[in-house]
N, C-alpha and C. Protein backbone atom coordinates (compact mmCIF):
# COMPACT_ATOMS: atom_id res chain seq x y z
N UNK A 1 -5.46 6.59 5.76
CA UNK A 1 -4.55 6.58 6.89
C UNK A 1 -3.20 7.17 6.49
N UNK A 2 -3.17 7.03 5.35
CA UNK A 2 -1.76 7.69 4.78
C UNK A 2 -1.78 9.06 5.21
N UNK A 3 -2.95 9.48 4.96
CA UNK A 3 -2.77 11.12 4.87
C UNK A 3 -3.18 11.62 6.30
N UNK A 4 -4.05 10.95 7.07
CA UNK A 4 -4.68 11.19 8.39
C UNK A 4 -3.82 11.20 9.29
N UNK A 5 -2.20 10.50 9.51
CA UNK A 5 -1.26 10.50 10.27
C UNK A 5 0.03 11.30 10.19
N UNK A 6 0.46 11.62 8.68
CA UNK A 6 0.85 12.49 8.70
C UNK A 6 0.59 13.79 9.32
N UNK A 7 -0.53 13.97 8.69
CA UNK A 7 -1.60 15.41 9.32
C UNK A 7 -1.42 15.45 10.82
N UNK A 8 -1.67 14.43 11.67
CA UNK A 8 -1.74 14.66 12.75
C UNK A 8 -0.19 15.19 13.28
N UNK A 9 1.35 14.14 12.93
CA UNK A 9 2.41 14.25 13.54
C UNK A 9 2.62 16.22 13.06
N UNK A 10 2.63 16.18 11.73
CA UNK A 10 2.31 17.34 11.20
C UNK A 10 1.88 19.16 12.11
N UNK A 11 0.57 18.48 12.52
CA UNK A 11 -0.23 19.38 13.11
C UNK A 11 0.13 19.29 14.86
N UNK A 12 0.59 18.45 14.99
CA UNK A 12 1.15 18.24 16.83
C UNK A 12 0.34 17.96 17.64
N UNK A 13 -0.55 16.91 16.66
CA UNK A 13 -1.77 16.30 17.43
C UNK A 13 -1.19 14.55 17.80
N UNK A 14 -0.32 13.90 17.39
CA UNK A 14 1.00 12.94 17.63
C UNK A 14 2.09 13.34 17.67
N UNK A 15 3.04 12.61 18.28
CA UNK A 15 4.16 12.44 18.12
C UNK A 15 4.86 11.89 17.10
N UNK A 16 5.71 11.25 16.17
CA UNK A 16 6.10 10.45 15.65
C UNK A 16 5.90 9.12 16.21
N UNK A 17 6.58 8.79 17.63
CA UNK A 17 6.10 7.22 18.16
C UNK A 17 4.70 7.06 18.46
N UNK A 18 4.07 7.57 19.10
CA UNK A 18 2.81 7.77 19.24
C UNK A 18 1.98 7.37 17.45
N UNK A 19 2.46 7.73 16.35
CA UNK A 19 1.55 7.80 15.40
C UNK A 19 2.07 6.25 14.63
N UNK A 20 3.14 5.76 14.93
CA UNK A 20 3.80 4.03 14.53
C UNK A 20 3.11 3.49 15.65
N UNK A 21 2.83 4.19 16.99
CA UNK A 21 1.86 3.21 17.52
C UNK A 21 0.37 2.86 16.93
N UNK A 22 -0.32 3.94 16.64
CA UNK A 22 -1.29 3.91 16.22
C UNK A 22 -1.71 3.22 15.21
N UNK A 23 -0.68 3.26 14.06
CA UNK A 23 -0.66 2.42 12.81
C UNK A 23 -0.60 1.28 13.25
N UNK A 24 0.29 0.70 13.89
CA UNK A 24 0.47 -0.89 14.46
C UNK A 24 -1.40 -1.60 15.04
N UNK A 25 -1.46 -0.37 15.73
CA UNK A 25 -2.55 -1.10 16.50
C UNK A 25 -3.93 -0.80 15.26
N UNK A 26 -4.36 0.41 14.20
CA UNK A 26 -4.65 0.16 13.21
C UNK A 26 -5.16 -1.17 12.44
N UNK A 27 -3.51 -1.14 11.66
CA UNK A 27 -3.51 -2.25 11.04
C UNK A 27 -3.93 -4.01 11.75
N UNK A 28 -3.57 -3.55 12.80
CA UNK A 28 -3.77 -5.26 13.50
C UNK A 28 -5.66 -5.75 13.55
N UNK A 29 -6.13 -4.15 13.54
CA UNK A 29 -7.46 -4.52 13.70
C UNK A 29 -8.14 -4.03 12.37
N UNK A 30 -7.45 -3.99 11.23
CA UNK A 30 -7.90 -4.14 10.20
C UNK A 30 -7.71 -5.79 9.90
N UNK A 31 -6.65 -6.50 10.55
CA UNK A 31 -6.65 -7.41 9.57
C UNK A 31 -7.22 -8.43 10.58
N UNK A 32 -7.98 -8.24 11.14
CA UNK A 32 -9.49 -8.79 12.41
C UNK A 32 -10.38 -8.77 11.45
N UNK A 33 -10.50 -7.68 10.53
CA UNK A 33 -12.07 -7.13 9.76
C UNK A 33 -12.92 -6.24 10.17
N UNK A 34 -11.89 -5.25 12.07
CA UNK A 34 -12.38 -4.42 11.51
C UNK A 34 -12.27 -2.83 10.59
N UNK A 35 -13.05 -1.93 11.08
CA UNK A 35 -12.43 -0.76 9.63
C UNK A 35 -12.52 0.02 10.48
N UNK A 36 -10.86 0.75 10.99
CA UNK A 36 -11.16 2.06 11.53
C UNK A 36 -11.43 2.98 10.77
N UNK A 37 -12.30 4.35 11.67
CA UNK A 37 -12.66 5.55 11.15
C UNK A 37 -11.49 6.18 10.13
N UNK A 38 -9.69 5.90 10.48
CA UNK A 38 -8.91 6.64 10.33
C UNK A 38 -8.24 5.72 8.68
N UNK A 39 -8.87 4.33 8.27
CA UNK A 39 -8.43 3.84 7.41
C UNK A 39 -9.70 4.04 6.60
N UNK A 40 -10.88 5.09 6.53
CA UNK A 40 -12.14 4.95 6.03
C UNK A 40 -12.12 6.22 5.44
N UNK A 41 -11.49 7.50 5.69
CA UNK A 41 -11.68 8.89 5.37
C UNK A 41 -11.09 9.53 6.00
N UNK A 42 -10.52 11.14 5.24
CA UNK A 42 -9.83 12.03 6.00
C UNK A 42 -10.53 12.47 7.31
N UNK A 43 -9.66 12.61 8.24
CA UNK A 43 -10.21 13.07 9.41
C UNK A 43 -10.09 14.61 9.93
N UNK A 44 -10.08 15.28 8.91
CA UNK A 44 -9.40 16.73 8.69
C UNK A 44 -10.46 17.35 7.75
N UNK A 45 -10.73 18.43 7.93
CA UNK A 45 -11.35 19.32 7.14
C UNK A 45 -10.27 19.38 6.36
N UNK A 46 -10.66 19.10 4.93
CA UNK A 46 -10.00 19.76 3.34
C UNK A 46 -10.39 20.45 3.01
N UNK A 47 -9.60 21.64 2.61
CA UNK A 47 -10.30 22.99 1.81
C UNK A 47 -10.93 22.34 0.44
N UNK A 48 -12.26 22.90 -0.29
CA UNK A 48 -12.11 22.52 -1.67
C UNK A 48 -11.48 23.39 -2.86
N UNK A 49 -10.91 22.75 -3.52
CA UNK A 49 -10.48 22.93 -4.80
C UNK A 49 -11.24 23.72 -5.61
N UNK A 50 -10.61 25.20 -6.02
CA UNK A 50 -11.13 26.23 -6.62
C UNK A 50 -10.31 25.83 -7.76
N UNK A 51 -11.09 25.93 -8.99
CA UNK A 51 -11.03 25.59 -10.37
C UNK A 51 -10.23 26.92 -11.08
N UNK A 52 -8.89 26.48 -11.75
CA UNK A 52 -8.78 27.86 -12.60
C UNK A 52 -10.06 28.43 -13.81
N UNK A 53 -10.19 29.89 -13.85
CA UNK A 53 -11.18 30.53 -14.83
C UNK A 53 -10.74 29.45 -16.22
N UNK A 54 -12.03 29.34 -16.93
CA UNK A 54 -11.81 28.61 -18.38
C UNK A 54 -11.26 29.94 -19.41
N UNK A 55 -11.16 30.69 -19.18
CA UNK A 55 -10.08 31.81 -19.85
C UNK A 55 -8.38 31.72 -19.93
N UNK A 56 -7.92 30.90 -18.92
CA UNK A 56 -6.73 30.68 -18.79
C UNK A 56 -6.41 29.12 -18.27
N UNK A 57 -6.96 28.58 -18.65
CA UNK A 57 -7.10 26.98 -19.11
C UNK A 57 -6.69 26.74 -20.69
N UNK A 58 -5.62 25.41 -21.16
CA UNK A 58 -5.61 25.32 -22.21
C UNK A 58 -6.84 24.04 -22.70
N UNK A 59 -6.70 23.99 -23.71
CA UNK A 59 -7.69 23.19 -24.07
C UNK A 59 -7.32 21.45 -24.26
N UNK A 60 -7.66 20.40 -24.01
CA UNK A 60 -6.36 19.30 -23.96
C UNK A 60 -5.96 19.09 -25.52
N UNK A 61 -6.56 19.48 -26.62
CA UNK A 61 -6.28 19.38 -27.84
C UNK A 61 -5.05 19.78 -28.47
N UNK A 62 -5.40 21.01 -27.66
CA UNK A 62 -4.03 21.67 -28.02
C UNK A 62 -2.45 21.21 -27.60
N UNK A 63 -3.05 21.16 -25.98
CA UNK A 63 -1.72 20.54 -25.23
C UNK A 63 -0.79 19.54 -25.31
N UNK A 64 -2.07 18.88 -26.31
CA UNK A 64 -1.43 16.92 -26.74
C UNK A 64 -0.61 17.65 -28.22
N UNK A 65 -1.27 18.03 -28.78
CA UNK A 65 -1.27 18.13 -30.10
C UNK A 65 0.58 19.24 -30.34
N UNK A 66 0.71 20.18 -29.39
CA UNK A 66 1.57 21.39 -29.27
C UNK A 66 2.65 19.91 -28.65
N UNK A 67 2.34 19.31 -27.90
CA UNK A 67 3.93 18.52 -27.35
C UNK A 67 4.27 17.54 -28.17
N UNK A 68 3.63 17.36 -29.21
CA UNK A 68 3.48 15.79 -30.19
C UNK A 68 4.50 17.03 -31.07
N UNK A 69 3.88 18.15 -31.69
CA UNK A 69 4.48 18.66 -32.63
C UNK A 69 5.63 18.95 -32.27
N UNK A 70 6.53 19.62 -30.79
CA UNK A 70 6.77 19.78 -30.83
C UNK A 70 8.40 18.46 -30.77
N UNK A 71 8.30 17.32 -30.23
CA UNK A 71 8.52 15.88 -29.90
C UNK A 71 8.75 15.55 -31.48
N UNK A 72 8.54 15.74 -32.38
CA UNK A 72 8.35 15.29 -33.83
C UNK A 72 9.55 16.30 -34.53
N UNK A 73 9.63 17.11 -33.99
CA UNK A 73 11.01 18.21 -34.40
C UNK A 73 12.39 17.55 -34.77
């Protein structure tokens, strides 16, 4: 819900009051037991996450190892 209401005021699918309404009435029927759709999963298509090439990735060995050495100076 964190991210599902933003998105919406965001996208101009709420208003700002409109989306403190929603939360209010939300939360009240979460704490009934039950589970809205909007406190369960994004309600937005997410792009997925394209991975940088392992060519220009460091390795974490290095990364720990290069800030320790360099922290030890």
């Amino acid at each position: 819900m964190r991210i599902n209401l933003p998105y919406d005021v965001a996208t101009g699918k709420r208003s700002a009051t409109e989306a403190r309404a929603f939360y209010a009435d939300a939360v009240m029927k979460s704490m009934k037991g039950e589970k809205p759709p909007y406190m369960q999963s994004l309600q937005f298509a997410c792009p997925r996450a394209r991975r940088m090439p392992a060519s220009l990735r460091l390795s974490k060995p290095y990364r720990r190892s290069h800030i320790q050495h360099k922290e030890s100076r």
